[in-house]
C-alpha atoms as a PDB file:
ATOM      1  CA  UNK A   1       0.000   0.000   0.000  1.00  0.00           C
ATOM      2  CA  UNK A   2       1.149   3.388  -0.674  1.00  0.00           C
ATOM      3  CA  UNK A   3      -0.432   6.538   1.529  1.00  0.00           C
ATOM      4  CA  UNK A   4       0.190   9.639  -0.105  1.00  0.00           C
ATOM      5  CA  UNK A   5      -0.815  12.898   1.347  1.00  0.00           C
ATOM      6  CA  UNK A   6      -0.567  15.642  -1.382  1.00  0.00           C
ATOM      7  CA  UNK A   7      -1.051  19.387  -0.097  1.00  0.00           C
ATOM      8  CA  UNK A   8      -0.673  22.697  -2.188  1.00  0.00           C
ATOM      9  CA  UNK A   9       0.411  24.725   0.356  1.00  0.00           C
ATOM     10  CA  UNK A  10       1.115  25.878   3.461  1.00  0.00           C
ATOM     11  CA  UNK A  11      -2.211  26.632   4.828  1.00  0.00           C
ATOM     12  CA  UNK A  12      -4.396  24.428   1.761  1.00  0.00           C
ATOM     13  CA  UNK A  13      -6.658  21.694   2.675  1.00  0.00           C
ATOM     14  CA  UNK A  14      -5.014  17.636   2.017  1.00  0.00           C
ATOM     15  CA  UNK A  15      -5.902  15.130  -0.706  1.00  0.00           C
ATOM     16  CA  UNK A  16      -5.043  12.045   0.215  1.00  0.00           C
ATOM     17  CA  UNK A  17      -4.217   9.987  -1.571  1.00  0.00           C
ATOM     18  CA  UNK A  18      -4.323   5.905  -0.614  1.00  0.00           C
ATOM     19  CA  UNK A  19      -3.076   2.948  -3.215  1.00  0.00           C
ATOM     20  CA  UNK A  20      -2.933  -0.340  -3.252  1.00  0.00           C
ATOM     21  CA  UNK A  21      -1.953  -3.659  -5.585  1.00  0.00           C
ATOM     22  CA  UNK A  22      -3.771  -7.212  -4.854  1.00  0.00           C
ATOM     23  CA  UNK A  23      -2.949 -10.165  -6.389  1.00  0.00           C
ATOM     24  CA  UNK A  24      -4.909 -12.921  -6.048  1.00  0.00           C
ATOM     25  CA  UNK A  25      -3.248 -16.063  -5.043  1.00  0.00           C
ATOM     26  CA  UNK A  26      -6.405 -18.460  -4.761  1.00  0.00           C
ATOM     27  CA  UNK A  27      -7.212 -20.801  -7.324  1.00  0.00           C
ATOM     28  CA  UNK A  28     -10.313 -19.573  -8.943  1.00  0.00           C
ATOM     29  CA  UNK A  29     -11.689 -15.445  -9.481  1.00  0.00           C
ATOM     30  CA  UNK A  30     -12.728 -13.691  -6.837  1.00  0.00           C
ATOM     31  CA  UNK A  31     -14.327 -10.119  -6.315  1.00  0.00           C
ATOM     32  CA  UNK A  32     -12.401  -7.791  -3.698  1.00  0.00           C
ATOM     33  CA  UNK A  33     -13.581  -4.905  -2.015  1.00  0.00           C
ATOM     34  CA  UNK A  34     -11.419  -2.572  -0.807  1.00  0.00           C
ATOM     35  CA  UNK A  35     -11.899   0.324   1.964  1.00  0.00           C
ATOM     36  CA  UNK A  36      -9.268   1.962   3.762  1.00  0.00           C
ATOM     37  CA  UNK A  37      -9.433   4.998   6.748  1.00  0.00           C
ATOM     38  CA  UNK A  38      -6.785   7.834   7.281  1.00  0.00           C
ATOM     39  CA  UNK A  39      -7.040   9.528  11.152  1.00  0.00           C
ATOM     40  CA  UNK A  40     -10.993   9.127  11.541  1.00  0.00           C
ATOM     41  CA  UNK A  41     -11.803   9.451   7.853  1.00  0.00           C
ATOM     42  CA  UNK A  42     -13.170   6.558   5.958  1.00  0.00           C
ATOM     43  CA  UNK A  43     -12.461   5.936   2.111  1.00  0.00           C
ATOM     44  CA  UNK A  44     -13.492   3.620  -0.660  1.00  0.00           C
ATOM     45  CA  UNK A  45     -10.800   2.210  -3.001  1.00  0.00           C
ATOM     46  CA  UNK A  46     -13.138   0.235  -5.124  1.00  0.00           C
ATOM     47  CA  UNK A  47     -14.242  -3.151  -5.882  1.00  0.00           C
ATOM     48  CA  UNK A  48     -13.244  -5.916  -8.542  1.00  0.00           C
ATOM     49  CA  UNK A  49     -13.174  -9.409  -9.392  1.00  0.00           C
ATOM     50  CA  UNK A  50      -9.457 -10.262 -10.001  1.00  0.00           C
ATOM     51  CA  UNK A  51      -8.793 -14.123 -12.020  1.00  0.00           C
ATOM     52  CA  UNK A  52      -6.784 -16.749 -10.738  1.00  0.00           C
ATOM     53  CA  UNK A  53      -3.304 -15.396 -10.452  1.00  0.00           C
ATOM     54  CA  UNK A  54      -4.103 -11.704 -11.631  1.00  0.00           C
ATOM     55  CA  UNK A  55      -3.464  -8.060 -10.236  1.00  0.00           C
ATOM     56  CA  UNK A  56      -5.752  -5.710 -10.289  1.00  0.00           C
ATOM     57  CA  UNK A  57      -5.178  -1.427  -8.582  1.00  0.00           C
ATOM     58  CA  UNK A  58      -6.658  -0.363  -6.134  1.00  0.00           C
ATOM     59  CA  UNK A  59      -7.082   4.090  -5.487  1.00  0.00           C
ATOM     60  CA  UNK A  60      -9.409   6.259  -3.452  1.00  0.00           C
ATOM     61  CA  UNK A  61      -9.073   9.604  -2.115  1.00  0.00           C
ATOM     62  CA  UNK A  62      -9.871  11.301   1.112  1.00  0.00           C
ATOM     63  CA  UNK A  63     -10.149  15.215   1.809  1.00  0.00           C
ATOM     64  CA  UNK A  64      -8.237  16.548   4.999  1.00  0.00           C
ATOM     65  CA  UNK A  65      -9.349  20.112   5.889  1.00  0.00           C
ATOM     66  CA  UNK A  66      -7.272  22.169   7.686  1.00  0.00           C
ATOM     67  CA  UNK A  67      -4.865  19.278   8.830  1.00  0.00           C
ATOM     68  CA  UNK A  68      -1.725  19.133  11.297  1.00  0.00           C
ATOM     69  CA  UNK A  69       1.106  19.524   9.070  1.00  0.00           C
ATOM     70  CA  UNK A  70       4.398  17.404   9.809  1.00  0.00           C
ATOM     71  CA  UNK A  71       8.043  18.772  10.002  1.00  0.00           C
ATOM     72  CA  UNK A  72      11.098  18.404  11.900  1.00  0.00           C
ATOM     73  CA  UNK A  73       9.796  20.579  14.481  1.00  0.00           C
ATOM     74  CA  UNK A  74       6.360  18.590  14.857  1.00  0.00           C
ATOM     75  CA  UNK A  75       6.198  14.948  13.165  1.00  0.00           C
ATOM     76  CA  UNK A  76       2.987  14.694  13.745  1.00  0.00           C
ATOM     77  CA  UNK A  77       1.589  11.289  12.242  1.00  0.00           C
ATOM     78  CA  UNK A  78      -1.944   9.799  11.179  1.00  0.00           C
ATOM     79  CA  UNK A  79      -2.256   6.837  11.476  1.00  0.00           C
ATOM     80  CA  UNK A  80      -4.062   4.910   7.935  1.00  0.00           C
ATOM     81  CA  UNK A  81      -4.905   1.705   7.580  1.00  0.00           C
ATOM     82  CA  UNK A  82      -6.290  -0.698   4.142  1.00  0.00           C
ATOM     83  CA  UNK A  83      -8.718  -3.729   4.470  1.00  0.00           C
ATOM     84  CA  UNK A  84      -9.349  -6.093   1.945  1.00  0.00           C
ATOM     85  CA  UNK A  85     -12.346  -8.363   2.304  1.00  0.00           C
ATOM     86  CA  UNK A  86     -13.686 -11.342  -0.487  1.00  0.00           C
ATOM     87  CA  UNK A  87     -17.182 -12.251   0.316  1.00  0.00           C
ATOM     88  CA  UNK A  88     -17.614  -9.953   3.197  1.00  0.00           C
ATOM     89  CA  UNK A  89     -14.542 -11.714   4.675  1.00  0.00           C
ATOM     90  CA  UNK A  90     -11.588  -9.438   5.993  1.00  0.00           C
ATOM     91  CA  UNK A  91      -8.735 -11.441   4.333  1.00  0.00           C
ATOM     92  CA  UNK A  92      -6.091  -8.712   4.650  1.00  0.00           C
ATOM     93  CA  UNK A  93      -5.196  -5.527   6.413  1.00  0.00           C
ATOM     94  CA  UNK A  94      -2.330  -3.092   6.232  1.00  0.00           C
ATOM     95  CA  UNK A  95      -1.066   0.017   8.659  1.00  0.00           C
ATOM     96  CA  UNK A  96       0.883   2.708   8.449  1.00  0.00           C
ATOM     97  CA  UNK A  97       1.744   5.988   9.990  1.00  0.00           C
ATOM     98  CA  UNK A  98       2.217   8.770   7.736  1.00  0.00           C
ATOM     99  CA  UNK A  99       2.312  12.945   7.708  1.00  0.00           C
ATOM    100  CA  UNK A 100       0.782  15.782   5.873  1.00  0.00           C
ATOM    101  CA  UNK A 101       3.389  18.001   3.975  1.00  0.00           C
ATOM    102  CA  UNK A 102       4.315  19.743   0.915  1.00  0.00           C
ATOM    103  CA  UNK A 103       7.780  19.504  -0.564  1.00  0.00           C
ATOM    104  CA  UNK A 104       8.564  22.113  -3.460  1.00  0.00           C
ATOM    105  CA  UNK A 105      11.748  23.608  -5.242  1.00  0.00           C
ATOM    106  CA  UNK A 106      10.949  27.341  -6.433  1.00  0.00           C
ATOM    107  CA  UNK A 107      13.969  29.822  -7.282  1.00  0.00           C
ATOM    108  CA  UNK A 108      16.410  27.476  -6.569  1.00  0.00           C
ATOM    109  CA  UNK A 109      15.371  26.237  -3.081  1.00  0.00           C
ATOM    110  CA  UNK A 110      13.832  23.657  -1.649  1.00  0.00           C
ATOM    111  CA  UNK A 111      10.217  24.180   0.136  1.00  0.00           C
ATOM    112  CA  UNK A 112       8.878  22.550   3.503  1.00  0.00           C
ATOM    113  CA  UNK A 113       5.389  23.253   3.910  1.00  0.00           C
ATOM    114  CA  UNK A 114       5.812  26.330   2.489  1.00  0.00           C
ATOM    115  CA  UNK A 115       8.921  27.844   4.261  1.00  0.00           C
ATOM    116  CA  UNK A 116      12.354  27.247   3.053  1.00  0.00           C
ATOM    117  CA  UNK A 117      14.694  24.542   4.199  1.00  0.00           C
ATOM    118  CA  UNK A 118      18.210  24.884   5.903  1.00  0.00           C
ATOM    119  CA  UNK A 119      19.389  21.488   5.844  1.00  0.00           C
ATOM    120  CA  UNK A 120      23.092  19.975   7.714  1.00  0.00           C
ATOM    121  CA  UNK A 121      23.207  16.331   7.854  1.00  0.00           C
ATOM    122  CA  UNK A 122      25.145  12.921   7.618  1.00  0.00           C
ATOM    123  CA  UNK A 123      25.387  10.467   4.542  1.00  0.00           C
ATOM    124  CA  UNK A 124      25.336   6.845   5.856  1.00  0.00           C
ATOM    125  CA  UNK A 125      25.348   3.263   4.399  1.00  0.00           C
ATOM    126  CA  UNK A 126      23.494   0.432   6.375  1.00  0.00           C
ATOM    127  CA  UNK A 127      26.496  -1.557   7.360  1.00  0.00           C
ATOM    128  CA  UNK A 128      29.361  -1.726  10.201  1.00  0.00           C
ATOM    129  CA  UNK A 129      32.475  -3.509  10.668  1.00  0.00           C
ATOM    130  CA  UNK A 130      31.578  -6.206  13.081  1.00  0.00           C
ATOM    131  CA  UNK A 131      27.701  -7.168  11.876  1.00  0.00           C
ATOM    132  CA  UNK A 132      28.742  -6.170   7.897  1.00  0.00           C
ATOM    133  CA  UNK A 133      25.135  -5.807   6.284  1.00  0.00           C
ATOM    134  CA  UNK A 134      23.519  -7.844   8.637  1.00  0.00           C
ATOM    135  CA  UNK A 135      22.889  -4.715  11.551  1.00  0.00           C
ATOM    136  CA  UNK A 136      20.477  -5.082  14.242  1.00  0.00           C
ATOM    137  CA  UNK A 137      18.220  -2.431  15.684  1.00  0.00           C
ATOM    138  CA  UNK A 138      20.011  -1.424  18.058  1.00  0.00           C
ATOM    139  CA  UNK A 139      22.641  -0.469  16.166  1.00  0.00           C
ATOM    140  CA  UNK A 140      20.187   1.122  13.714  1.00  0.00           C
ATOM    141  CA  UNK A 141      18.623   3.498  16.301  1.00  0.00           C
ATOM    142  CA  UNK A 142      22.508   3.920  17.551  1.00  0.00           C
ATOM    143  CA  UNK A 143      23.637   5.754  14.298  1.00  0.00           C
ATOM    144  CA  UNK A 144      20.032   7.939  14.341  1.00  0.00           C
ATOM    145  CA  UNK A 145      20.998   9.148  17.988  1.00  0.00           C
ATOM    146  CA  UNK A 146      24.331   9.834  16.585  1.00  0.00           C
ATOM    147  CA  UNK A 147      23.486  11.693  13.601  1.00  0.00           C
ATOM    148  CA  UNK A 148      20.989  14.008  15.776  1.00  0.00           C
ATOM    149  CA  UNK A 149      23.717  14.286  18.512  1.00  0.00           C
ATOM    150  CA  UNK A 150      25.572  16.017  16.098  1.00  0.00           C
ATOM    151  CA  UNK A 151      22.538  18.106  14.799  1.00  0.00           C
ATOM    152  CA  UNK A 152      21.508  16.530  11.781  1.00  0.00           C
ATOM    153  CA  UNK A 153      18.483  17.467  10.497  1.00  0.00           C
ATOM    154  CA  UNK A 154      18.921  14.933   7.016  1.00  0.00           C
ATOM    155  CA  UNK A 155      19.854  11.161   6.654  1.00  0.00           C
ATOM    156  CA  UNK A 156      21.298  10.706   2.831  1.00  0.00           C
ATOM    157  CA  UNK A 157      20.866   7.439   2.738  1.00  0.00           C
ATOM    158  CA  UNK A 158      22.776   5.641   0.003  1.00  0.00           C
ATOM    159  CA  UNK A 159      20.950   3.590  -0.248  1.00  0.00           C
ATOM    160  CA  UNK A 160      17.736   2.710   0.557  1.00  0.00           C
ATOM    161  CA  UNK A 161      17.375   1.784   4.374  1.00  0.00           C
ATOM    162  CA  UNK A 162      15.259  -0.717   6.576  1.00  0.00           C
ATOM    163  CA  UNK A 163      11.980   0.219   7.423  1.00  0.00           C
ATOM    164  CA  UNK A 164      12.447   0.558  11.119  1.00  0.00           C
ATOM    165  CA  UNK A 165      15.445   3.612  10.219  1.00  0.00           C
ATOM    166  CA  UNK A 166      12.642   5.077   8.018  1.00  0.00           C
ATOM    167  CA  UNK A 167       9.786   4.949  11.001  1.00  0.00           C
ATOM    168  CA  UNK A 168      12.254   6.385  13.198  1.00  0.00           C
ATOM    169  CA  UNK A 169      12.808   9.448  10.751  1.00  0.00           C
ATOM    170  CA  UNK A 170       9.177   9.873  10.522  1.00  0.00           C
ATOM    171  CA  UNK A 171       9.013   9.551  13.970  1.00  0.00           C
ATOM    172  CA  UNK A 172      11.552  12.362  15.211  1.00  0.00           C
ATOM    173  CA  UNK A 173      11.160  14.373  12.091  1.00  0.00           C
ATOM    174  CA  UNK A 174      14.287  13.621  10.628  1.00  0.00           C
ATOM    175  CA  UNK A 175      14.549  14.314   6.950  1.00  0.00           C
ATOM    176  CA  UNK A 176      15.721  11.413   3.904  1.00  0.00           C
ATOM    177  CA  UNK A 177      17.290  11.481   1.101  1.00  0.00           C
ATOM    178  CA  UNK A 178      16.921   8.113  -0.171  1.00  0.00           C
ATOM    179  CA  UNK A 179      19.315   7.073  -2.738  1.00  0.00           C
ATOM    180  CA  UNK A 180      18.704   3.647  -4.905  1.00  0.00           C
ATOM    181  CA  UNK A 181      22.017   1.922  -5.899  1.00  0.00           C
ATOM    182  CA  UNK A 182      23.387   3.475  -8.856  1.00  0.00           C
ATOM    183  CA  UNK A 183      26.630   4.218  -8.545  1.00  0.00           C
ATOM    184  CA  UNK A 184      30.082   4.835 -10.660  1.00  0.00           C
ATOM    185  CA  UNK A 185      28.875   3.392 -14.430  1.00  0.00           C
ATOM    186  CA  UNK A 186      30.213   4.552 -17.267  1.00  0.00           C
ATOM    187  CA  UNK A 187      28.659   6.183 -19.941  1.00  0.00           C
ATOM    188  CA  UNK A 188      29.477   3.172 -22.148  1.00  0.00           C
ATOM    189  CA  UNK A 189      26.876   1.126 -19.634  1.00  0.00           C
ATOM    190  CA  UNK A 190      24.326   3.353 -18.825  1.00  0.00           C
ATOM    191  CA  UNK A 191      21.846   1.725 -21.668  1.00  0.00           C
ATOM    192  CA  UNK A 192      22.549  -1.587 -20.063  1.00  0.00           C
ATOM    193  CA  UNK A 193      21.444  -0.951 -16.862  1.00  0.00           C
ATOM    194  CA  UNK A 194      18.695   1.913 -17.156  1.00  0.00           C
ATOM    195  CA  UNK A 195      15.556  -0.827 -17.602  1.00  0.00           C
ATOM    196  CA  UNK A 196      17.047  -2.427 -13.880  1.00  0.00           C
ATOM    197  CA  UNK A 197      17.872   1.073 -12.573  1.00  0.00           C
ATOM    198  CA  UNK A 198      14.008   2.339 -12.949  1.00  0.00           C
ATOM    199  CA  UNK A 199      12.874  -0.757 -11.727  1.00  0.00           C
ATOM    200  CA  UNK A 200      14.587  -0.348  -8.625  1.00  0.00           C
ATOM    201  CA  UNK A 201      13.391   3.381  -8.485  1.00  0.00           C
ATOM    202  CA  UNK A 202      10.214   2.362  -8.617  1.00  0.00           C
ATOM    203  CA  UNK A 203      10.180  -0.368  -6.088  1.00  0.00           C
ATOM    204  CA  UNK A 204      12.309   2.315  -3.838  1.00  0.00           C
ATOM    205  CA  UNK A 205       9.326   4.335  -4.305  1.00  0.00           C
ATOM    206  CA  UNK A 206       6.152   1.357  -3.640  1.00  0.00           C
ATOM    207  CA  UNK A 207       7.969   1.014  -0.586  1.00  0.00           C
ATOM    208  CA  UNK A 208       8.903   4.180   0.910  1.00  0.00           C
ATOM    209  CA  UNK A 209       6.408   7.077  -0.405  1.00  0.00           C
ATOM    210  CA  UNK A 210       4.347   6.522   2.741  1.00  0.00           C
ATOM    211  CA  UNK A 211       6.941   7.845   5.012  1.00  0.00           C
ATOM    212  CA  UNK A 212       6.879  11.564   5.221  1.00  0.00           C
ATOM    213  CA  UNK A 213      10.485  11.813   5.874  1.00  0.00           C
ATOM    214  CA  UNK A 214      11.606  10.810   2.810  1.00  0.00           C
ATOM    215  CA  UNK A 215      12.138  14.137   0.838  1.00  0.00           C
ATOM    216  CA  UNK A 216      14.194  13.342  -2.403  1.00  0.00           C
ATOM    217  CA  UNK A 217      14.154  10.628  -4.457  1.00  0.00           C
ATOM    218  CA  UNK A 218      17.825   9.758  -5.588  1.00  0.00           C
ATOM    219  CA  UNK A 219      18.420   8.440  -9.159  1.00  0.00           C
ATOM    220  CA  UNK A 220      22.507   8.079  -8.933  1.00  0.00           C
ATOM    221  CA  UNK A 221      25.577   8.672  -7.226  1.00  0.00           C
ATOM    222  CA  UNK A 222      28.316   9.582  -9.053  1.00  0.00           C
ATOM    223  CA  UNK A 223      27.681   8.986 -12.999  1.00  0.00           C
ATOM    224  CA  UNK A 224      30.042  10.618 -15.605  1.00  0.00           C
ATOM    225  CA  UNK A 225      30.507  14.522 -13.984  1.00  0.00           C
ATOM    226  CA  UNK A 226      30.197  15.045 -18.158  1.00  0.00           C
ATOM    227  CA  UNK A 227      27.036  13.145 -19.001  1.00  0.00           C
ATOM    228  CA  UNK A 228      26.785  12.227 -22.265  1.00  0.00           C
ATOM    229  CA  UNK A 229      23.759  11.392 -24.191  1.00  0.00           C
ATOM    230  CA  UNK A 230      23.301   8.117 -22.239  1.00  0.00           C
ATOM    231  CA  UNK A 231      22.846   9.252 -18.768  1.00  0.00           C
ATOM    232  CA  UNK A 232      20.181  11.876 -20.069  1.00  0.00           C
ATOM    233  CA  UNK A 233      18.378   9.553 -20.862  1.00  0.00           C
ATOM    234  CA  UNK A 234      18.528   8.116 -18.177  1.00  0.00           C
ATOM    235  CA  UNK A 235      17.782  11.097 -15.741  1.00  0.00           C
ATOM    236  CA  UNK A 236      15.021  11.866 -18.077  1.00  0.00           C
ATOM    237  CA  UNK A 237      13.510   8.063 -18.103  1.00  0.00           C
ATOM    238  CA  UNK A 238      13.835   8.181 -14.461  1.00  0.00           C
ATOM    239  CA  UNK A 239      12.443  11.264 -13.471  1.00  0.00           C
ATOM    240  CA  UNK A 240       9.451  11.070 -15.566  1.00  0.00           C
ATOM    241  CA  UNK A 241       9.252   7.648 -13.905  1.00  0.00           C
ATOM    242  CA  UNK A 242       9.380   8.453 -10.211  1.00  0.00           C
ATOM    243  CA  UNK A 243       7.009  11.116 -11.032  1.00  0.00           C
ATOM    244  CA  UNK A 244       4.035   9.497 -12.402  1.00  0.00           C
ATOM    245  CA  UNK A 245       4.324   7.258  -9.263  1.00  0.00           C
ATOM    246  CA  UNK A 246       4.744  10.184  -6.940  1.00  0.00           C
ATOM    247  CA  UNK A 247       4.527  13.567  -8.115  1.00  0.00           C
ATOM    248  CA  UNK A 248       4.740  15.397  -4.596  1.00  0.00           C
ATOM    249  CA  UNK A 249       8.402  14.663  -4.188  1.00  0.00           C
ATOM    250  CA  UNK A 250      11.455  16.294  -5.938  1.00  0.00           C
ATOM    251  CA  UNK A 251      13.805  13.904  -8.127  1.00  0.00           C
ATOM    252  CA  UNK A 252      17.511  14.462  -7.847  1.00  0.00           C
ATOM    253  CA  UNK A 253      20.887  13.027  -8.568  1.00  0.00           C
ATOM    254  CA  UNK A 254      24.261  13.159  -6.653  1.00  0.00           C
ATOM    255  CA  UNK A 255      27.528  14.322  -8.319  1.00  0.00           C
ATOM    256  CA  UNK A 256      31.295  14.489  -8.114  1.00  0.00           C
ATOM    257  CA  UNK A 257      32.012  17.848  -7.902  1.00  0.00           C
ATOM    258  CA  UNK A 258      34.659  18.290  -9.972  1.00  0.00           C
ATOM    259  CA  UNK A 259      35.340  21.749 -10.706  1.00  0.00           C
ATOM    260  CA  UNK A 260      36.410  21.496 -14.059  1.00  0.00           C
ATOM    261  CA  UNK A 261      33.282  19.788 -15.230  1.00  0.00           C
ATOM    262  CA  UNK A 262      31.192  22.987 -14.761  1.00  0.00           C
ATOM    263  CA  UNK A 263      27.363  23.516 -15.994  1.00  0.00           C
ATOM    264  CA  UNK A 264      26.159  20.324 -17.429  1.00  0.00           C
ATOM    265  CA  UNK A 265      22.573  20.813 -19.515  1.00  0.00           C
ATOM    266  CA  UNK A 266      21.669  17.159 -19.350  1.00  0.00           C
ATOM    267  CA  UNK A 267      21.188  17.550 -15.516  1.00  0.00           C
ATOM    268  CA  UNK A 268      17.954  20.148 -16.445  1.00  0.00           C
ATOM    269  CA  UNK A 269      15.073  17.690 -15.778  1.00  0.00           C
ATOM    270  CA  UNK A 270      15.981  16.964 -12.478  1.00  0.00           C
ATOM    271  CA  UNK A 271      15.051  18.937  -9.540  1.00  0.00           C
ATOM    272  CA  UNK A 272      17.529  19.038  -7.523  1.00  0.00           C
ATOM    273  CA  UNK A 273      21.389  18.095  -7.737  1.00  0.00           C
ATOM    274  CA  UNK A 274      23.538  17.034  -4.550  1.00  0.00           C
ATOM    275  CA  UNK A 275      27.326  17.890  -5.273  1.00  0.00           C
ATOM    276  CA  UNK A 276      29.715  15.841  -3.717  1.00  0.00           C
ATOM    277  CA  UNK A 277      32.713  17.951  -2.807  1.00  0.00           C
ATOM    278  CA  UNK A 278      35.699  16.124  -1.487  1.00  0.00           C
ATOM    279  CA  UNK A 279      37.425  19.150  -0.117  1.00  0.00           C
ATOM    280  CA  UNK A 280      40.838  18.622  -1.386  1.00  0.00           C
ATOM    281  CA  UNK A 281      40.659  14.824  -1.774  1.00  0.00           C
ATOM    282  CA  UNK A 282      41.088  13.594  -5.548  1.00  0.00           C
ATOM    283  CA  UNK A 283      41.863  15.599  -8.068  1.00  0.00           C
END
C-alpha cells in the first residue's frame, strides 16, 4: 500500500491519496472490495473481481481540511490503515503511519510546507564492521541518535534503508534522502542498466512514499561529472518515472564535484542536484 498525502500549500486543505496492488493467489476469481481509513476518515478504493493469479489497482481519495502539518519541528503522524475483504470476509489488512506536507523547489530552493529549508546532515550506508550488512536495531537506532547528537536534520541514505530507520525518521522528524544503488557506471553502460535502474526506483518508491520523511528521491551517485547522451536519458527516463508514481516529491541526482566539469545541460530535468565535494581529496 502506498499513503500519499498531497497538499498545495502551506495553509491548503489535504488530498489524500491511498493505493494499493492485490494479487490474487487463490485458485479460482474472486471479487475484492477494498476500503481503507486515514485519522478518523473513511475511504473507498473500489471493488473488482481479479482471475486466478491476476493483479488488479486499487485508489481512493480522502479530503483533509485544515490538517496538522508534519516537520522536523512537529512529526505529527496519522495513522491509515487498508482492508481487503472477499465475500464480506476481511482477508487482509495493512497500517501505516504517515504525515501531511508539501515539498517544493521554487527559485532554486527547496520548500517545507511552504517555508524554506536549511538542511546539515550525515550520509550513511546500512552496514558496520563487526555485523557487515547484517545490523540489528540497536545499532540502527545507535547511528540515528548519533546523527541528531551532532545536529543533523537529514539522513542521505545511500541507499535505501530498513523500514524501522525510516519509522524512526518519521518519527523524530528527521529528513531522507533516499538514494537507490546506482553508482560509478560509465557512460558506455548506462543503456545496459537503465531498464534495472528504474525498476529499482520504482520499487524504492512502492515502498517508501508513505513515510513523510523521505524528501528526495535519488536516481545516482556519481555517474560521468560530463554526461553524455546516455545518462540523459537516463535522468530523463527516471524522473518522468518516479514522477508518475509520486509527483509530490522532488527527483535528484548526486555528483562528483569536480570543478572542471562545470554547468552540465543534461542535468535540467531533475530537480535538484547534490554535489559531492571532497574538499581537497582527488583531483
Amino acid at each position: 500500500g502506498i499513503v500519499n498525502p498531497r497538499l498545495g500549500c502551506g495553509a491548503c486543505d489535504s488530498t489524500v491519496v491511498i493505493e494499493t496492488r492485490l494479487r490474487n493467489v487463490s485458485r479460482r476469481a474472486r471479487r475484492a472490495t477494498v476500503t481503507g481509513t486515514f485519522g478518523s476518515r473513511r475511504v473507498r478504493l473500489g471493488s473488482a473481481r481479479i482471475g486466478r493469479g491476476d493483479t488488479e489497482d486499487f485508489r481512493g481519495t480522502v479530503k483533509i481540511s485544515d490538517p496538522r502539518l508534519w516537520s522536523p519541528t512537529d512529526p505529527y503522524l496519522y495513522p491509515a490503515v487498508i482492508e481487503v475483504r472477499v465475500g464480506g470476509r476481511l482477508v487482509g489488512r495493512w497500517r501505516a503511519s504517515t504525515g501531511i506536507r508539501s515539498v517544493k523547489v521554487s527559485g532554486g530552493r527547496l520548500y517545507l510546507n511552504g517555508r524554506p529549508l536549511t538542511i546539515r546532515g550525515v550520509g550513511l550506508h546500512e552496514d558496520n564492521e563487526a555485523q557487515g550488512f547484517a545490523v540489528d536495531n540497536a545499532w540502527r537506532r545507535w547511528l540515528v541518535d548519533r546523527a541528531k547528537e551532532l545536529g543533523a536534520s537529514m539522513l542521505r541514505t545511500h541507499y535505501p534503508m530498513h523500514p524501522y530507520i525510516h519509522e524512526i525518521a518519521d518519527r523524530e522528524g528527521l529528513l531522507i534522502w533516499s538514494e537507490i544503488p546506482v553508482y560509478g557506471h560509465k557512460s558506455s553502460v548506462i543503456d545496459d542498466i537503465t531498464g534495472p535502474a528504474i525498476a529499482l526506483l520504482r520499487k524504492n518508491i512502492e515502498t517508501n512514499a508513505s513515510h513523510p520523511s523521505v524528501v528526495i528521491w535519488s536516481i545516482a551517485n556519481e555517474l560521468s561529472s560530463e554526461p553524455g547522451p546516455t545518462q540523459g536519458t537516463y535522468i530523463r527516463r527516471a524522473k518522468r518515472a518516479a514522477h508518475e508514481l509520486d509527483p509530490t516529491r522532488p527527483v535528484g541526482l548526486a555528483v562528483a564535484g569536480y570543478p572542471g566539469a562545470g554547468c552540465q545541460p543534461r542535468y535540467g530535468p531533475l530537480d535538484v542536484v547534490g554535489v559531492n565535494d571532497y574538499f581537497g581529496w582527488y583531483p
